[in-house]
Each structure stands twice: as C-alpha cells, then as structure tokens.
PDB file of N, CA and C in Angstrom:
ATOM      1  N   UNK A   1      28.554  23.773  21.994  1.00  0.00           N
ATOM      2  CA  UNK A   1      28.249  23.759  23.409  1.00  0.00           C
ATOM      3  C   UNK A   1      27.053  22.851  23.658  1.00  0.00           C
ATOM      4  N   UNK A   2      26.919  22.379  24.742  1.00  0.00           N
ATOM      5  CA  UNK A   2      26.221  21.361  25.029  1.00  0.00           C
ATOM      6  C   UNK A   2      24.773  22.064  25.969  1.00  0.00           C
ATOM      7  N   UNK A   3      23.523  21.545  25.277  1.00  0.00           N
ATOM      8  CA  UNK A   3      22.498  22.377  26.003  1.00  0.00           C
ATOM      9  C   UNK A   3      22.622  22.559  27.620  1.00  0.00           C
ATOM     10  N   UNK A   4      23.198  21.184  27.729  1.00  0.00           N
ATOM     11  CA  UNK A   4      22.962  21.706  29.917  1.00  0.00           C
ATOM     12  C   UNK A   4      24.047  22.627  30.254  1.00  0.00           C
ATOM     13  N   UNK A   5      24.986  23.005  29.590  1.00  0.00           N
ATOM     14  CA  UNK A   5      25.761  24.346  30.062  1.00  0.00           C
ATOM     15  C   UNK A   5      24.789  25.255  29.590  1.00  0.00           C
ATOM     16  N   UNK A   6      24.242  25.571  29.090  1.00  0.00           N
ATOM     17  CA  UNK A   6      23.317  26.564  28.297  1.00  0.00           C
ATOM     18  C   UNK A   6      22.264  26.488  29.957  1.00  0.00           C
ATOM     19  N   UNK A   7      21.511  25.778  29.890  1.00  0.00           N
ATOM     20  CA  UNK A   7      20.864  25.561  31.123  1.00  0.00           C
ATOM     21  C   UNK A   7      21.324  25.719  32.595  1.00  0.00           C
ATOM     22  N   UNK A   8      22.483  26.081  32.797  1.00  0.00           N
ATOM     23  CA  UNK A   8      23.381  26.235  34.421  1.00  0.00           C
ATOM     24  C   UNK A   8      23.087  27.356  34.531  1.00  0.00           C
ATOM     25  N   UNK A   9      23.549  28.205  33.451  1.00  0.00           N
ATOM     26  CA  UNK A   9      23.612  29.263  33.098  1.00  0.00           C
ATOM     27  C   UNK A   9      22.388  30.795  33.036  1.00  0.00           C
ATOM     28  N   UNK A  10      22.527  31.344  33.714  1.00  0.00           N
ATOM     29  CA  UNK A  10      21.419  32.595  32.909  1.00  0.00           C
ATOM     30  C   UNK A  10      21.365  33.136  31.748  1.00  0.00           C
ATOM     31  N   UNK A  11      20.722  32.973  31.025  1.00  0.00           N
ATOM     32  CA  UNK A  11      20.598  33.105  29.821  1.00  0.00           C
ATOM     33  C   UNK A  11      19.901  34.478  29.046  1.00  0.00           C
ATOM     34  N   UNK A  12      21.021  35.648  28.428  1.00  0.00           N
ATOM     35  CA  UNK A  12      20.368  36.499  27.875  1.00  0.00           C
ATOM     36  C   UNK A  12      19.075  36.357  26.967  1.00  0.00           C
ATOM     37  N   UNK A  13      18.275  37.175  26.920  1.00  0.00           N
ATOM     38  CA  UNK A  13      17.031  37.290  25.554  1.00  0.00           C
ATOM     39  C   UNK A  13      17.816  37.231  24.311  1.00  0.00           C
ATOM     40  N   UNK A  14      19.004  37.854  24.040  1.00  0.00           N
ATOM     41  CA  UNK A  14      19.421  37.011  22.551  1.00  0.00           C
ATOM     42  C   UNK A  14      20.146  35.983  22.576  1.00  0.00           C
ATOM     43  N   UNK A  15      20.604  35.301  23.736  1.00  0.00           N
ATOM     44  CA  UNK A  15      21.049  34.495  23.825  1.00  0.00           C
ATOM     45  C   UNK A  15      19.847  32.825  23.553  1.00  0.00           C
ATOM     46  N   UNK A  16      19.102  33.399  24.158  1.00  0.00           N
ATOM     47  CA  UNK A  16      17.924  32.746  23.877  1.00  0.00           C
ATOM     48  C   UNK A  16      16.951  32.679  22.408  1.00  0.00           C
ATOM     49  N   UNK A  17      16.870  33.942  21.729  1.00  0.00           N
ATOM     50  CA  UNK A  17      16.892  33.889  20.911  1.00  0.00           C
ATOM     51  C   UNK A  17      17.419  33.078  19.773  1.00  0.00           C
ATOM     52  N   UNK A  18      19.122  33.330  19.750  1.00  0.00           N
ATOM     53  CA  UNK A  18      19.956  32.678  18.849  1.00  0.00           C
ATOM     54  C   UNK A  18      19.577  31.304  18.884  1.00  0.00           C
ATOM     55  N   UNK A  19      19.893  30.777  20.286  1.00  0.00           N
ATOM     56  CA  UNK A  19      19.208  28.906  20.338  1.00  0.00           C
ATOM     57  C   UNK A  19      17.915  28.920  19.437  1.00  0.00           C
ATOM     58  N   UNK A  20      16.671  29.873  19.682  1.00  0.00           N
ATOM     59  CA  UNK A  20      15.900  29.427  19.326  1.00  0.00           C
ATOM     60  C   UNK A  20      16.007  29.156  17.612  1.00  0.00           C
ATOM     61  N   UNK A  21      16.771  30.266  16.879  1.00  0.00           N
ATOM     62  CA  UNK A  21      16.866  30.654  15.702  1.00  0.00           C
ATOM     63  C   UNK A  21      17.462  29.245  15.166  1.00  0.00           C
ATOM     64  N   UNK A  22      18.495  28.808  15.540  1.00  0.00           N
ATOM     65  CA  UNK A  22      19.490  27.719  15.668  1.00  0.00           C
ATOM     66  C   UNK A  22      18.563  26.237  15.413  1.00  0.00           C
ATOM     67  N   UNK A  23      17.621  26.493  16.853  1.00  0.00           N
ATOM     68  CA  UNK A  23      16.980  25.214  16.257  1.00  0.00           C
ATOM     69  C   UNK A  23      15.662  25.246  15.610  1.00  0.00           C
ATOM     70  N   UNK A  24      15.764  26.149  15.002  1.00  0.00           N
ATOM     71  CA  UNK A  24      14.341  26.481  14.242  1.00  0.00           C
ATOM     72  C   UNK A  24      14.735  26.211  12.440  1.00  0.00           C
ATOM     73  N   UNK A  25      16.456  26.284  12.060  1.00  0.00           N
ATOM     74  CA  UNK A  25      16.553  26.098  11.538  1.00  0.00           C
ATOM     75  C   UNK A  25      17.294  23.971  11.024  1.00  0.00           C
ATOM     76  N   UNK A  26      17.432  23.757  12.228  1.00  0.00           N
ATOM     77  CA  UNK A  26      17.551  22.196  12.207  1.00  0.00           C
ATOM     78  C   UNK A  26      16.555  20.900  12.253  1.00  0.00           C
ATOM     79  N   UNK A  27      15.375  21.293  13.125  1.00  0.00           N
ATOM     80  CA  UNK A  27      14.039  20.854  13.324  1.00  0.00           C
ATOM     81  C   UNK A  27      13.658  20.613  11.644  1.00  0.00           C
ATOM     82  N   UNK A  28      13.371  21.415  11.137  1.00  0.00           N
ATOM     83  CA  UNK A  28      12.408  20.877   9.874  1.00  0.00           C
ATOM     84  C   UNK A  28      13.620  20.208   8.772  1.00  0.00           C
ATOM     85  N   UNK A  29      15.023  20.172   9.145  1.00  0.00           N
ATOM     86  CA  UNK A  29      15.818  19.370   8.261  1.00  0.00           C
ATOM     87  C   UNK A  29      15.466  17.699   8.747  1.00  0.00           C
ATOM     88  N   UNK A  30      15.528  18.063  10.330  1.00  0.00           N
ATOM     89  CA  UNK A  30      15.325  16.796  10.610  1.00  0.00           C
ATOM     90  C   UNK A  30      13.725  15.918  10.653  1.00  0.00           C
ATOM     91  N   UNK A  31      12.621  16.822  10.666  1.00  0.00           N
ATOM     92  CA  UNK A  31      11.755  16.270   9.938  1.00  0.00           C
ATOM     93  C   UNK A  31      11.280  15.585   8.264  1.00  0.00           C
ATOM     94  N   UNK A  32      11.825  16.123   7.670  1.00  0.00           N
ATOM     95  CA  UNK A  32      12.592  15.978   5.931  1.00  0.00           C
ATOM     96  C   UNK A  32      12.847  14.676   5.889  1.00  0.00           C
ATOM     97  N   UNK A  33      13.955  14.563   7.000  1.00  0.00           N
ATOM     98  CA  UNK A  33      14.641  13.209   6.860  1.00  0.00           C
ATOM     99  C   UNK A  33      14.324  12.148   7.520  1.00  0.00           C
ATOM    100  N   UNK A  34      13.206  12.553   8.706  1.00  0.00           N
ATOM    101  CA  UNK A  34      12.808  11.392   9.067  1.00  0.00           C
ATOM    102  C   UNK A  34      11.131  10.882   8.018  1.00  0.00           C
ATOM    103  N   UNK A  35      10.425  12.128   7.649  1.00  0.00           N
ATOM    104  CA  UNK A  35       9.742  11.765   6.387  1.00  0.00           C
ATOM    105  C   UNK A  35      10.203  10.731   5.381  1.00  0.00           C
ATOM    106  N   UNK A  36      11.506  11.397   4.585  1.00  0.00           N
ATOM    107  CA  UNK A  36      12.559  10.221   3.660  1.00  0.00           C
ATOM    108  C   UNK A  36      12.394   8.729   4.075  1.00  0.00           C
ATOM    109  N   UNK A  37      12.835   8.715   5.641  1.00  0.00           N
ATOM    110  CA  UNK A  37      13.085   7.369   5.733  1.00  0.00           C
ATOM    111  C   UNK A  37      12.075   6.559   6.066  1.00  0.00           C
ATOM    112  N   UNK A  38      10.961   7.164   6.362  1.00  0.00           N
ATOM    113  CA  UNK A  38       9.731   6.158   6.379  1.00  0.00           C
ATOM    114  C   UNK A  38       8.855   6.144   4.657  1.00  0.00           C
ATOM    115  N   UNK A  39       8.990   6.946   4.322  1.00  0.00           N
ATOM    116  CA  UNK A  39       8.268   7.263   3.271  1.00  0.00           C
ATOM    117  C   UNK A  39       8.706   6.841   1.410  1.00  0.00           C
ATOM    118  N   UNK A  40      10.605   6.913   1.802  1.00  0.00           N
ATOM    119  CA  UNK A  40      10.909   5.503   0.732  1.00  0.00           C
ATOM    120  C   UNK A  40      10.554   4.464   0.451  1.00  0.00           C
ATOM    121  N   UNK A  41      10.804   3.684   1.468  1.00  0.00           N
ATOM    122  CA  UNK A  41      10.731   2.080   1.376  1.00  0.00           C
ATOM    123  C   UNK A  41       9.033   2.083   1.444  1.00  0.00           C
ATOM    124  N   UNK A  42       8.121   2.750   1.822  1.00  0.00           N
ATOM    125  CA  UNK A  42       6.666   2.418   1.799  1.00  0.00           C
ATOM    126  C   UNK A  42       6.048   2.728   0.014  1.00  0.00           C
ATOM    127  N   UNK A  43       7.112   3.932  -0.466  1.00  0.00           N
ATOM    128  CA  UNK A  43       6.637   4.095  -1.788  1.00  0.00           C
ATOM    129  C   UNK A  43       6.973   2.737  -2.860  1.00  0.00           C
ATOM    130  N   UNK A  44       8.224   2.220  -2.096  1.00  0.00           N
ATOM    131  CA  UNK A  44       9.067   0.689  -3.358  1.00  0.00           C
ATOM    132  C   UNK A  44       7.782  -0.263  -2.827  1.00  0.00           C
ATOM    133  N   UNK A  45       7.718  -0.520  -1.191  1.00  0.00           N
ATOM    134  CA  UNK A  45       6.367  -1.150  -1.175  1.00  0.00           C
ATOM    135  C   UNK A  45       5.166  -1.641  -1.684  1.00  0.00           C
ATOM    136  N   UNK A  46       5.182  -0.546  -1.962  1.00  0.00           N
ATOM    137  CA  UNK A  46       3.639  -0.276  -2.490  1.00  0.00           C
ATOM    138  C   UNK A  46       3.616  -0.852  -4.067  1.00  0.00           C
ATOM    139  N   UNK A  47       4.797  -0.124  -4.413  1.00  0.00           N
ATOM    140  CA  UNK A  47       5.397  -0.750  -6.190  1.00  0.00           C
ATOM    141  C   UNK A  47       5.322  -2.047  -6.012  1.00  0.00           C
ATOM    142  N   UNK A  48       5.887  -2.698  -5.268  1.00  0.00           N
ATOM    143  CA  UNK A  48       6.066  -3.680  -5.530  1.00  0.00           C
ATOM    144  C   UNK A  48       4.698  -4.888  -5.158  1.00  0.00           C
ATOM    145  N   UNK A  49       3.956  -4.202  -4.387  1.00  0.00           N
ATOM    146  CA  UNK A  49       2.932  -4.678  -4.113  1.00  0.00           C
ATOM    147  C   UNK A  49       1.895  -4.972  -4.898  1.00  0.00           C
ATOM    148  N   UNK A  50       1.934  -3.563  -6.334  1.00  0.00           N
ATOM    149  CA  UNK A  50       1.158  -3.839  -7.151  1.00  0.00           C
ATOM    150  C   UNK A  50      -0.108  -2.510  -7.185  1.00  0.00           C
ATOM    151  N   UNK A  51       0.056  -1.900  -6.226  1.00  0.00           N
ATOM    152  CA  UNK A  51      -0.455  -0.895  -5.622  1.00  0.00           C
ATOM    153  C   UNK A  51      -0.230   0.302  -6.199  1.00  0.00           C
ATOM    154  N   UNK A  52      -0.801   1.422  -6.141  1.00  0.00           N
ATOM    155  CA  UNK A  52      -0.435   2.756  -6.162  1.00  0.00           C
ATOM    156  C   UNK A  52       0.759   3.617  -5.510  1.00  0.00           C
ATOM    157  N   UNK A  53       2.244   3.955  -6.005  1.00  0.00           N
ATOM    158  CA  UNK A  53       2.717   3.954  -5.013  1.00  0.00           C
ATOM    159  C   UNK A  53       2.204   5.309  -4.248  1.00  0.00           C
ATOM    160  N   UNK A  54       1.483   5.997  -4.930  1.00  0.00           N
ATOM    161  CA  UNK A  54       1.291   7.935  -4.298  1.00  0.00           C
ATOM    162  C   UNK A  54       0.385   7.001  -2.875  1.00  0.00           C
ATOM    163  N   UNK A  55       0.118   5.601  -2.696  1.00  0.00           N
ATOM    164  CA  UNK A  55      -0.775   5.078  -1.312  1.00  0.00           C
ATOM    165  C   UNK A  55       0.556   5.487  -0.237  1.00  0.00           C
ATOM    166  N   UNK A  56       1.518   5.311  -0.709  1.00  0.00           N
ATOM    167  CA  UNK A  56       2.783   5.530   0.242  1.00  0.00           C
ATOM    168  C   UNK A  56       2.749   7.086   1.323  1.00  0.00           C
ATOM    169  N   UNK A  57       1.959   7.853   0.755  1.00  0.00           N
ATOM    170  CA  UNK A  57       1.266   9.479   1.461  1.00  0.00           C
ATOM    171  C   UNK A  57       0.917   8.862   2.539  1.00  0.00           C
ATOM    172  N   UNK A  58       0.143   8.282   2.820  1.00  0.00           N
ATOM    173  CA  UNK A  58      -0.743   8.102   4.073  1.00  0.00           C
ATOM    174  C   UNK A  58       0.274   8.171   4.920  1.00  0.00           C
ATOM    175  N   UNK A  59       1.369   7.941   5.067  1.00  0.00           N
ATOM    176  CA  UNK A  59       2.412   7.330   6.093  1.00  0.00           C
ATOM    177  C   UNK A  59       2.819   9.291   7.191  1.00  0.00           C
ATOM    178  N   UNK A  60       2.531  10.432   5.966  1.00  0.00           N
ATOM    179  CA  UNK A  60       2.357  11.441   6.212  1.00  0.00           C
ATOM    180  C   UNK A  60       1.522  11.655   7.257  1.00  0.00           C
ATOM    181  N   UNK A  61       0.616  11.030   7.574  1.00  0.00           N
ATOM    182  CA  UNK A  61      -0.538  11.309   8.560  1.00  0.00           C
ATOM    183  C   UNK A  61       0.203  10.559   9.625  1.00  0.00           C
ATOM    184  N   UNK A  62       0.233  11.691  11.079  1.00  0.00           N
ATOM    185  CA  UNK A  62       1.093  11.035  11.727  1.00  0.00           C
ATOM    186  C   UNK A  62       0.382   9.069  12.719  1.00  0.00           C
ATOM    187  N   UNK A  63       1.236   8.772  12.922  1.00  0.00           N
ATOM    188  CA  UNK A  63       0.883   7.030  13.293  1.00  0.00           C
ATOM    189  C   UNK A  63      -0.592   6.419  12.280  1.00  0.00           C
ATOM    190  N   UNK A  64      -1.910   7.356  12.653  1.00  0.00           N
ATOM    191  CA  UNK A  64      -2.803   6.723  12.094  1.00  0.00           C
ATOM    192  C   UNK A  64      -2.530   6.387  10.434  1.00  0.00           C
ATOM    193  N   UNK A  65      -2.180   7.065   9.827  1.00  0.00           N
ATOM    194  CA  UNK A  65      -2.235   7.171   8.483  1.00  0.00           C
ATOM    195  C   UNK A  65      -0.926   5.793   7.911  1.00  0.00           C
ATOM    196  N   UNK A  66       0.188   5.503   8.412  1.00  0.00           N
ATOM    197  CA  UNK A  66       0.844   4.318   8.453  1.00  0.00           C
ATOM    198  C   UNK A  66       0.164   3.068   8.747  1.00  0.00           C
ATOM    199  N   UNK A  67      -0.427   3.238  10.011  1.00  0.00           N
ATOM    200  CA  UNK A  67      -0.983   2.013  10.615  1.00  0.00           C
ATOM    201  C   UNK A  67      -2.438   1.338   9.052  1.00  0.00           C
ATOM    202  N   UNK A  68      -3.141   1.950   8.997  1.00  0.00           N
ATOM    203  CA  UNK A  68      -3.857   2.143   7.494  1.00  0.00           C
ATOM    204  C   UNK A  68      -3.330   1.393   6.335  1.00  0.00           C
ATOM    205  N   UNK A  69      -2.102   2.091   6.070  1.00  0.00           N
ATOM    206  CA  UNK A  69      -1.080   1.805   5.068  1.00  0.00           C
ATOM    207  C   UNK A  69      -0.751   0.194   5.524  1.00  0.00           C
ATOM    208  N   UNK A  70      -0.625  -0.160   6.522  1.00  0.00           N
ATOM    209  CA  UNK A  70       0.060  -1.080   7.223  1.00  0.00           C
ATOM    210  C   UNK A  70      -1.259  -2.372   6.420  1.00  0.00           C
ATOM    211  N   UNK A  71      -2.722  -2.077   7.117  1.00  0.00           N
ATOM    212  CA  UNK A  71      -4.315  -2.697   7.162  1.00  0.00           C
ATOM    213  C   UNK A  71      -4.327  -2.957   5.836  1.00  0.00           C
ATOM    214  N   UNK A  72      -3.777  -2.441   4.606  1.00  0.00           N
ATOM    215  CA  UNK A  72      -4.204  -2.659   3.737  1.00  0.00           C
ATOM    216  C   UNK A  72      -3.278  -3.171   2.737  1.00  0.00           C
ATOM    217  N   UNK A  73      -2.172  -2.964   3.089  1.00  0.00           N
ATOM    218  CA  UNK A  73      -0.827  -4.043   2.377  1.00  0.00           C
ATOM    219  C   UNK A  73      -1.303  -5.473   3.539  1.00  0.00           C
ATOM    220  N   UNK A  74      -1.828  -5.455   4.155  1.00  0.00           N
ATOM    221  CA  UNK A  74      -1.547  -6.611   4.897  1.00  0.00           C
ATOM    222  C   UNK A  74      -2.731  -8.114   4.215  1.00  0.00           C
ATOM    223  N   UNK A  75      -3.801  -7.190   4.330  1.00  0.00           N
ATOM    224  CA  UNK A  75      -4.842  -7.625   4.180  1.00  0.00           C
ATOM    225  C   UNK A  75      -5.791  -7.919   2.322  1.00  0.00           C
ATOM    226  N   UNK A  76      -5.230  -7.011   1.884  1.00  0.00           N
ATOM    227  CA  UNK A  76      -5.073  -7.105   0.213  1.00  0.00           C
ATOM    228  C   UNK A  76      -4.929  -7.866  -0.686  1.00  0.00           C
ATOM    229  N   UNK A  77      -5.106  -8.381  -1.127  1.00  0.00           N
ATOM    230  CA  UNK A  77      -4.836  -9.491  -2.839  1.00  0.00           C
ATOM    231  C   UNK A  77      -3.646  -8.192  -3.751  1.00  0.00           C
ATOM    232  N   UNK A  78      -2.425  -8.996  -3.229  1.00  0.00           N
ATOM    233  CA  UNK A  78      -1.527  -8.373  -4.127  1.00  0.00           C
ATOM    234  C   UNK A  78      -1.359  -8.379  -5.336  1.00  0.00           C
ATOM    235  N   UNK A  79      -1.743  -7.544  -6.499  1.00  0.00           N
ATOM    236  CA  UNK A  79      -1.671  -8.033  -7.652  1.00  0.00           C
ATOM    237  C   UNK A  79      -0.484  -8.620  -8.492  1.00  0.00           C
ATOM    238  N   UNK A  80       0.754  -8.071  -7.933  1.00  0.00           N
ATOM    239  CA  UNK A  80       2.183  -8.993  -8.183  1.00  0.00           C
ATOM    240  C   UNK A  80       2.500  -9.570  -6.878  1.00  0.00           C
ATOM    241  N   UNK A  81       2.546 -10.997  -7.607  1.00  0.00           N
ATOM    242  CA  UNK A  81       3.122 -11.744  -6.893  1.00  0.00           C
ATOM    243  C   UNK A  81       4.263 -12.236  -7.352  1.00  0.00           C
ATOM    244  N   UNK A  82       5.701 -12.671  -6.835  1.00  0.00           N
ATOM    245  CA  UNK A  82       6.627 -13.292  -7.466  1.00  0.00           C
ATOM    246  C   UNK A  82       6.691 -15.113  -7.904  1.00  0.00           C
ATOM    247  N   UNK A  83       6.572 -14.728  -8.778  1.00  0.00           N
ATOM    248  CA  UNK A  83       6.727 -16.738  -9.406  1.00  0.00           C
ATOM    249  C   UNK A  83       8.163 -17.240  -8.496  1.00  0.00           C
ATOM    250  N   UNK A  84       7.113 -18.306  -7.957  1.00  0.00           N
ATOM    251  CA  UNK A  84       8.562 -19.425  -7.428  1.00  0.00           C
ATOM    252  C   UNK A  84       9.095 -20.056  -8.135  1.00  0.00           C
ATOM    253  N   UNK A  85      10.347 -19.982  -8.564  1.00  0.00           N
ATOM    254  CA  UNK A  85      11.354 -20.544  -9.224  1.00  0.00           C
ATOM    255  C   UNK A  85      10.958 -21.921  -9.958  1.00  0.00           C
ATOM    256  N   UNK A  86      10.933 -22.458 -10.933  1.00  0.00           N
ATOM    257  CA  UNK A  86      10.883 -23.743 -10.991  1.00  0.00           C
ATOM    258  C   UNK A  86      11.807 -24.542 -10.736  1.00  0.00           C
ATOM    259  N   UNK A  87      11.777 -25.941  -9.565  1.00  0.00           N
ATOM    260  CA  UNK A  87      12.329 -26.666  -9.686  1.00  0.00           C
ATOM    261  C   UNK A  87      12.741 -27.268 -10.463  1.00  0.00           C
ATOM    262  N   UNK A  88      13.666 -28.438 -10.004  1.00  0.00           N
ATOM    263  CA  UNK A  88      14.199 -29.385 -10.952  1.00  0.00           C
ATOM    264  C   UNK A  88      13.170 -30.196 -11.050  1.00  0.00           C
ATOM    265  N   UNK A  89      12.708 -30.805 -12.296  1.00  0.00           N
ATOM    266  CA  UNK A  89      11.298 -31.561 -12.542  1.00  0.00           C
ATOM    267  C   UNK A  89      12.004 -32.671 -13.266  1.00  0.00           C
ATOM    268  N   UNK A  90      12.399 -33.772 -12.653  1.00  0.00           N
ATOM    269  CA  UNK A  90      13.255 -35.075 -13.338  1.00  0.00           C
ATOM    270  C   UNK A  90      12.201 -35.795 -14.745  1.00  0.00           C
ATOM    271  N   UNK A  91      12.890 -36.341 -15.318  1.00  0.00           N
ATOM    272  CA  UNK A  91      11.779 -36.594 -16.669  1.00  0.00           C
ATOM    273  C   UNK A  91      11.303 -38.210 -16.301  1.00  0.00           C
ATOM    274  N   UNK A  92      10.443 -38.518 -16.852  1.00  0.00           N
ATOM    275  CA  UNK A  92       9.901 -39.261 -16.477  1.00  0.00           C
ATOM    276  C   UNK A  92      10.469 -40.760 -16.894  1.00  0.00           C
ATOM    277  N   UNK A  93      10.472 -42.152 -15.945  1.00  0.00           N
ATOM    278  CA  UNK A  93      11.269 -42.908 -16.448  1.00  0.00           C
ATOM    279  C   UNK A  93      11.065 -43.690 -17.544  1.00  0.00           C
ATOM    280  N   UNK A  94      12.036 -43.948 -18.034  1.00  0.00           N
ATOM    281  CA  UNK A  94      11.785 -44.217 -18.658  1.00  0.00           C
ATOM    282  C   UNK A  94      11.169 -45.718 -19.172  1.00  0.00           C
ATOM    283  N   UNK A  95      10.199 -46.611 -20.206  1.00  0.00           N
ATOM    284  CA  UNK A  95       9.737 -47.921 -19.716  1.00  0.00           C
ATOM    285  C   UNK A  95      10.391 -48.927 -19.170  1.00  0.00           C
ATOM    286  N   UNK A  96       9.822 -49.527 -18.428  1.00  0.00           N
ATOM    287  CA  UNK A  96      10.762 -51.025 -18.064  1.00  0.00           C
ATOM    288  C   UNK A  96      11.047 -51.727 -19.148  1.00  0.00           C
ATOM    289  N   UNK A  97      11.724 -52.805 -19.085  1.00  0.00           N
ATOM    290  CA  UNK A  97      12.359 -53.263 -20.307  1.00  0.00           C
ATOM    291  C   UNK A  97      11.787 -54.336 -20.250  1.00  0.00           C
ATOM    292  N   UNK A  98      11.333 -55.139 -21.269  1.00  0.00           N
ATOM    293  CA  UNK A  98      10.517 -56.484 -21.177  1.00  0.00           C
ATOM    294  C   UNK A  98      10.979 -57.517 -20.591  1.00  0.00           C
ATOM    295  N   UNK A  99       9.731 -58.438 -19.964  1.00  0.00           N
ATOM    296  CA  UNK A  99      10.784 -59.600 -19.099  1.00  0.00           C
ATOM    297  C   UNK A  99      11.678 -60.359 -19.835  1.00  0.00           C
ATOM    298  N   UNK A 100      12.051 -60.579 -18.921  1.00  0.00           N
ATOM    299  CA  UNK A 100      12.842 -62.279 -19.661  1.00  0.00           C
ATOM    300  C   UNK A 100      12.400 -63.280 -19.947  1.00  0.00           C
ATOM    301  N   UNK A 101      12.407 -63.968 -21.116  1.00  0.00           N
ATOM    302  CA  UNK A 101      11.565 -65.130 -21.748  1.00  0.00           C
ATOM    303  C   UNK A 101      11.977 -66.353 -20.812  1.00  0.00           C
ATOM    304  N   UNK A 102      10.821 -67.014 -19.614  1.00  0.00           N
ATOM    305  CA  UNK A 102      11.206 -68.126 -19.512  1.00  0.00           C
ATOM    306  C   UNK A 102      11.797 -69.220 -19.559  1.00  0.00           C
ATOM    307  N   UNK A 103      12.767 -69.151 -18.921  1.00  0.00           N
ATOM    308  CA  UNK A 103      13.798 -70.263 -19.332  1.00  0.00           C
ATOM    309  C   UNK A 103      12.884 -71.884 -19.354  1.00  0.00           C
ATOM    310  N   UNK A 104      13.510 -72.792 -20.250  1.00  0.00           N
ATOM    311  CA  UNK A 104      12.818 -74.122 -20.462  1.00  0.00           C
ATOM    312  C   UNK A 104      14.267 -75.259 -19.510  1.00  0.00           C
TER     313      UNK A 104
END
C-alpha cells in the first residue's frame, strides 16, 4: 500500500504502530547501504592513493568528515603514483655515410 492511502485515511494506534515498526525495521538497512556505497570506493581510494585506507572512516562523519577526506586526497603528495607507460623511443640514427670523393 502506498503511504498517501495510509494518509486519507484515519489511522488506528496499531495501525500506526505497525508502519512505525515496518519502517523502523527498513531505515537502518537503508542506512548500511548507503554507508557501503560511499564508503567503498573511498576505502580503494585511499589504497590507491597510498594512504591509510581505515582514512576512508571520516566519510562516517556526516558531510564534514568527507569533505576533509576530500582536503586531503586533494591536496597531498600521493605516495603511489602510476608510471606513464613508456613510449616508443626510436634508436638513434644511425651515422651518415661518408661523402663522395670529388669527382676530377
């Protein structure tokens, strides 16, 4: 059922209840998972940054504690950095070939 029929409606004390029970038990699943999804990719982050990944916590503290996280991946001397590929490095040419002896 959809909350605004719930809302047209007068609503018993256990009726009210039950909702509450209902979403008392969905709320902290869906906090869980919105934790997960900020709090993965900041822990590989951080790995990969070179960093501590347990720095990936802060993101726990609500906005301020990300934004932080944010100040200091940003601003940091990463200790891994990825090597750029080496190019193709052509060899060097090889000598010119001696002139040609003056024709007489």
């Amino acid at each position: 059922m959809h909350l605004a029929l719930f809302l047209q409606n007068q609503l018993s004390q256990e009726q009210i209840q039950k909702l509450v029970f209902a979403m008392m038990a969905f709320i902290p699943i869906l906090v869980l998972i919105g934790i997960a999804i900020v709090l993965i990719p900041a822990w590989f982050i951080c790995k990969k940054a070179g960093f501590s990944p347990w720095l990936s916590l802060l993101c726990l503290i609500p906005s301020l504690g990300t934004l932080v996280l944010l100040y200091v991946l940003a601003f940091a001397d990463w200790k891994v950095a990825p090597i750029a590929p080496q190019s193709y490095v052509p060899q060097p040419p090889y000598p010119p070939p001696p002139p040609n002896p003056p024709l007489a």
